[in-house]
N, C-alpha and C. Protein backbone atom coordinates (compact mmCIF):
# COMPACT_ATOMS: atom_id res chain seq x y z
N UNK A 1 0.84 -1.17 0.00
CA UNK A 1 0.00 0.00 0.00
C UNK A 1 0.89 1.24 0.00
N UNK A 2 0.26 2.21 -0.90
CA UNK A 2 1.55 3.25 -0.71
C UNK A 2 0.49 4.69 0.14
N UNK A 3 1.60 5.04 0.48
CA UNK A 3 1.48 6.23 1.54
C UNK A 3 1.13 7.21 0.39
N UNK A 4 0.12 8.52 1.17
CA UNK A 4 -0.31 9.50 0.22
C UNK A 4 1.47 10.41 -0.58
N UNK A 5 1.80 10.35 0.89
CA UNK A 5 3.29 11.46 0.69
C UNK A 5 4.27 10.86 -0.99
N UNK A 6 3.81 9.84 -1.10
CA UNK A 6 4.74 9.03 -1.90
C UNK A 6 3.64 9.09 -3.24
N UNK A 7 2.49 9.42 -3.07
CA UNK A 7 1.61 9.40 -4.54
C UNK A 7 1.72 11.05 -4.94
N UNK A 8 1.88 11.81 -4.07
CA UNK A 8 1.75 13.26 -3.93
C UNK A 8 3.09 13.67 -4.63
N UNK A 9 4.25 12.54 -4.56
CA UNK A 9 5.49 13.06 -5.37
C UNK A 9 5.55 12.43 -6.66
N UNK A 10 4.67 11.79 -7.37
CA UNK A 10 4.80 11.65 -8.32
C UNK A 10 4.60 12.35 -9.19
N UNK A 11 5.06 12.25 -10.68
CA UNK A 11 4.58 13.21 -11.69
C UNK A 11 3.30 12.50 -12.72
N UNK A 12 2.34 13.31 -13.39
CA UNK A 12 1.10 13.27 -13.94
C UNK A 12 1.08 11.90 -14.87
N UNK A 13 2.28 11.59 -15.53
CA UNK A 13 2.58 10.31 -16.30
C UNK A 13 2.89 9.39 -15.05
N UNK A 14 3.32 9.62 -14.18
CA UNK A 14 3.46 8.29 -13.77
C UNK A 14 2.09 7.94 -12.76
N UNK A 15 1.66 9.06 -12.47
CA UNK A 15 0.07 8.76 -11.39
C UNK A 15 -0.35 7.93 -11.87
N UNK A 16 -0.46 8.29 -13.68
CA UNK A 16 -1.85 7.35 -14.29
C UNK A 16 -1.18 6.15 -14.85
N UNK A 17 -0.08 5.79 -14.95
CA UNK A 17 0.90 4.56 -15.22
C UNK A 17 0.15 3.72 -13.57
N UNK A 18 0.15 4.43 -12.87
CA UNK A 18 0.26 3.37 -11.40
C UNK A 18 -1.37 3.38 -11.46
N UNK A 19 -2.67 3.94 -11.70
CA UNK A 19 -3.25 4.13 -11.64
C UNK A 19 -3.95 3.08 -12.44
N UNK A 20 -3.57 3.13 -13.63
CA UNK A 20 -3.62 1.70 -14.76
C UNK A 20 -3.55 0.53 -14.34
N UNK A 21 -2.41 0.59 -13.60
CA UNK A 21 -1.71 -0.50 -12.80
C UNK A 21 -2.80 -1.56 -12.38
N UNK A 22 -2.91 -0.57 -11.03
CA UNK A 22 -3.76 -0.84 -10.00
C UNK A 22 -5.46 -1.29 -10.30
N UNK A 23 -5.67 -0.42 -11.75
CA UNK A 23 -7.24 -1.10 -12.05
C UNK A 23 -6.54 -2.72 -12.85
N UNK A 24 -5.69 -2.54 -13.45
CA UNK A 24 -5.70 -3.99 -13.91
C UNK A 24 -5.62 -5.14 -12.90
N UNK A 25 -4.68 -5.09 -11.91
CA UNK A 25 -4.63 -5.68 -10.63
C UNK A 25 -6.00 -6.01 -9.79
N UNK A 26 -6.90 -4.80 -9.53
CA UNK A 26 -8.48 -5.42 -8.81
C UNK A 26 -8.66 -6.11 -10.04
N UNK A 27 -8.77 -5.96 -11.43
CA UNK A 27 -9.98 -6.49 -12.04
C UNK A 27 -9.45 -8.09 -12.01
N UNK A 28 -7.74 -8.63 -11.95
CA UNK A 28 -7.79 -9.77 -11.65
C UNK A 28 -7.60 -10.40 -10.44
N UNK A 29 -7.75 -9.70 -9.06
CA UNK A 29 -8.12 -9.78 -7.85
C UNK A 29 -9.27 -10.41 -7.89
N UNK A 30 -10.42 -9.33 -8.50
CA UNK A 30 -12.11 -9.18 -8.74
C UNK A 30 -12.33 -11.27 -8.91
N UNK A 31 -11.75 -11.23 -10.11
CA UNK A 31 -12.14 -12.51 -10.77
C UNK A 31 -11.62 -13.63 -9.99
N UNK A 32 -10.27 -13.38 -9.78
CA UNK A 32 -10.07 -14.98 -8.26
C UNK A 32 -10.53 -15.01 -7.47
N UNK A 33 -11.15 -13.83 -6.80
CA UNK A 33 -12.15 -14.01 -5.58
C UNK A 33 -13.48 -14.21 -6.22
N UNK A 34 -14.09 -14.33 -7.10
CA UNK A 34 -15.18 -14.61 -7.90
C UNK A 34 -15.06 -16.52 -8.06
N UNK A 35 -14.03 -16.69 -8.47
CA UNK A 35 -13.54 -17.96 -8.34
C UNK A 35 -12.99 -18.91 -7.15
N UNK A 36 -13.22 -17.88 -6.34
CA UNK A 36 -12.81 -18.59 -4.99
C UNK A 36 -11.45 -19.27 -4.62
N UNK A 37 -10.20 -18.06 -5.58
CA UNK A 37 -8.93 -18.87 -5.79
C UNK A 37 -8.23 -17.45 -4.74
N UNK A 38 -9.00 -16.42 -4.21
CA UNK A 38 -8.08 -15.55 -3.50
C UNK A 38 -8.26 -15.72 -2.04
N UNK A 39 -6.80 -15.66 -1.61
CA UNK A 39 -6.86 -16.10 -0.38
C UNK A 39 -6.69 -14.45 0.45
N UNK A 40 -5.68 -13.59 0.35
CA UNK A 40 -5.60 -12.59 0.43
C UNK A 40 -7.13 -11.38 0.35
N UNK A 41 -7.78 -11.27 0.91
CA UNK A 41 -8.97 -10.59 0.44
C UNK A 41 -9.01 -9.55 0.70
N UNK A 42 -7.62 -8.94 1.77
CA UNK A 42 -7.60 -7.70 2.05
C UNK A 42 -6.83 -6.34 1.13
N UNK A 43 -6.52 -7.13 -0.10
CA UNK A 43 -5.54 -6.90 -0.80
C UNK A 43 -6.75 -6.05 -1.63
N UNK A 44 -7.95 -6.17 -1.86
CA UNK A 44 -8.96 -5.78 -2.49
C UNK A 44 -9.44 -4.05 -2.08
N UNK A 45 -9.38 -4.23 -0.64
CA UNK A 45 -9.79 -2.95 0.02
C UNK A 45 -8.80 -1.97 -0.33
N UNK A 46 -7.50 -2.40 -0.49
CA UNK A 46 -5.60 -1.72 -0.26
C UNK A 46 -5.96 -1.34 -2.20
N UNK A 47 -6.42 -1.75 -2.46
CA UNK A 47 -6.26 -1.39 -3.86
C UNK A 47 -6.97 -0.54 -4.26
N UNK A 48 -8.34 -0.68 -3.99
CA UNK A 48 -9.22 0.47 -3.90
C UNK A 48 -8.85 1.36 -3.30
N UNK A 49 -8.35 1.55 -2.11
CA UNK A 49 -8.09 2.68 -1.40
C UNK A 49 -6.98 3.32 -2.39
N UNK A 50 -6.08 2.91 -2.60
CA UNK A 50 -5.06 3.66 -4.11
C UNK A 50 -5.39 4.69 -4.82
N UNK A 51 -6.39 3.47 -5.31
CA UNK A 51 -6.91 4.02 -6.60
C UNK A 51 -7.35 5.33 -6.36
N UNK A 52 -8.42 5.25 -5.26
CA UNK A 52 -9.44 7.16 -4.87
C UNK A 52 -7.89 7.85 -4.61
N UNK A 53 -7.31 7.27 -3.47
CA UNK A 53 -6.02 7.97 -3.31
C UNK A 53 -4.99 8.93 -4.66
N UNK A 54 -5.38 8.18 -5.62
CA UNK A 54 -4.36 8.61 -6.64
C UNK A 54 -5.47 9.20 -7.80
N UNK A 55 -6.58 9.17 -7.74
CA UNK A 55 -7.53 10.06 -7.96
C UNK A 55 -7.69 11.04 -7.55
N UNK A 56 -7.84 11.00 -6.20
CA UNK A 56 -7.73 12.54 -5.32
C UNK A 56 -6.59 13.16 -5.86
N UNK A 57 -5.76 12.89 -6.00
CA UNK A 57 -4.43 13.48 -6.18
C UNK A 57 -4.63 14.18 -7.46
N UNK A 58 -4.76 13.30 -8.39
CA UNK A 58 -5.13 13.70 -9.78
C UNK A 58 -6.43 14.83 -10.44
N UNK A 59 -7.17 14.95 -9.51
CA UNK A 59 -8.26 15.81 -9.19
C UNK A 59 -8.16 16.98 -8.66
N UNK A 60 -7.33 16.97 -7.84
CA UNK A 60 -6.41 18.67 -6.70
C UNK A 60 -5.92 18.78 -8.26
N UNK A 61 -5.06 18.60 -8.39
CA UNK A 61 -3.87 18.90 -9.61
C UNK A 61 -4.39 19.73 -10.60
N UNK A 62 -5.34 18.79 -11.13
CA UNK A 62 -6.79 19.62 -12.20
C UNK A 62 -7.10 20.90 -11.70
N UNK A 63 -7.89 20.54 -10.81
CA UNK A 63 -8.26 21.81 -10.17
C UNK A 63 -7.47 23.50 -9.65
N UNK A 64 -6.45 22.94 -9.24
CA UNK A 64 -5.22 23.50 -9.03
C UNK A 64 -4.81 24.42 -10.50
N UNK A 65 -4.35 23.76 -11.30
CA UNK A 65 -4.21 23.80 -12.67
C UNK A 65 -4.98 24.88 -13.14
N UNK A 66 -6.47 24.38 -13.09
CA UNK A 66 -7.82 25.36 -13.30
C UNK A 66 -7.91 26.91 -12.65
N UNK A 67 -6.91 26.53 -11.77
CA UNK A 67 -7.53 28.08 -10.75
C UNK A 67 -8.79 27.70 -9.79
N UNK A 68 -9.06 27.05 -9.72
CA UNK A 68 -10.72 26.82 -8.98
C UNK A 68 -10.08 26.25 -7.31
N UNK A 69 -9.21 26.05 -7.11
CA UNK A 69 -9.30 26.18 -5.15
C UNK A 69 -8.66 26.75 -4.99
N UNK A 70 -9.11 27.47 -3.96
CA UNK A 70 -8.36 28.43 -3.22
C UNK A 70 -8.13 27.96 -2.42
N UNK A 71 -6.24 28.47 -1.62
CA UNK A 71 -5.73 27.90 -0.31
C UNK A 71 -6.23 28.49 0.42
N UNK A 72 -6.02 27.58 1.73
CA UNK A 72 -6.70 28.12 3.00
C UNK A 72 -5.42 28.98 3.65
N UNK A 73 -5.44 30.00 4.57
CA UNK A 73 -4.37 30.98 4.76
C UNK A 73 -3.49 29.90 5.83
């Protein structure tokens, strides 16, 4: 599982490289536990959590980018 501090230093190509990643990874998580071949099941939650994680990230950035948030003082 990676720490926000460590998604927060990445750059925009590599967010969505890991981001890719990580959906290909649940979707064959998804299917062995569908199959009843995953033993690990917590590995499911850790991945999802990423993913919003490195969404959020990718979403500030946009926004940021945009002009549309303002810092708090």
């Amino acid at each position: 599982m990676a720490d926000l501090a460590e998604i927060r230093g990445l750059d925009p190509d590599a967010l969505e490289t890991r981001r890719r990643e990580a959906k290909e990874e649940l979707f064959r998580l998804r299917l062995q536990h569908a199959t009843l071949q995953l033993t690990a099941t917590s590995r499911l939650r850790e991945l999802r959590r990423d993913i919003a994680q490195i969404m959020t990230v990718q979403r500030e950035r946009e926004l940021v980018g945009a002009g549309a948030v303002e810092e708090d003082a």
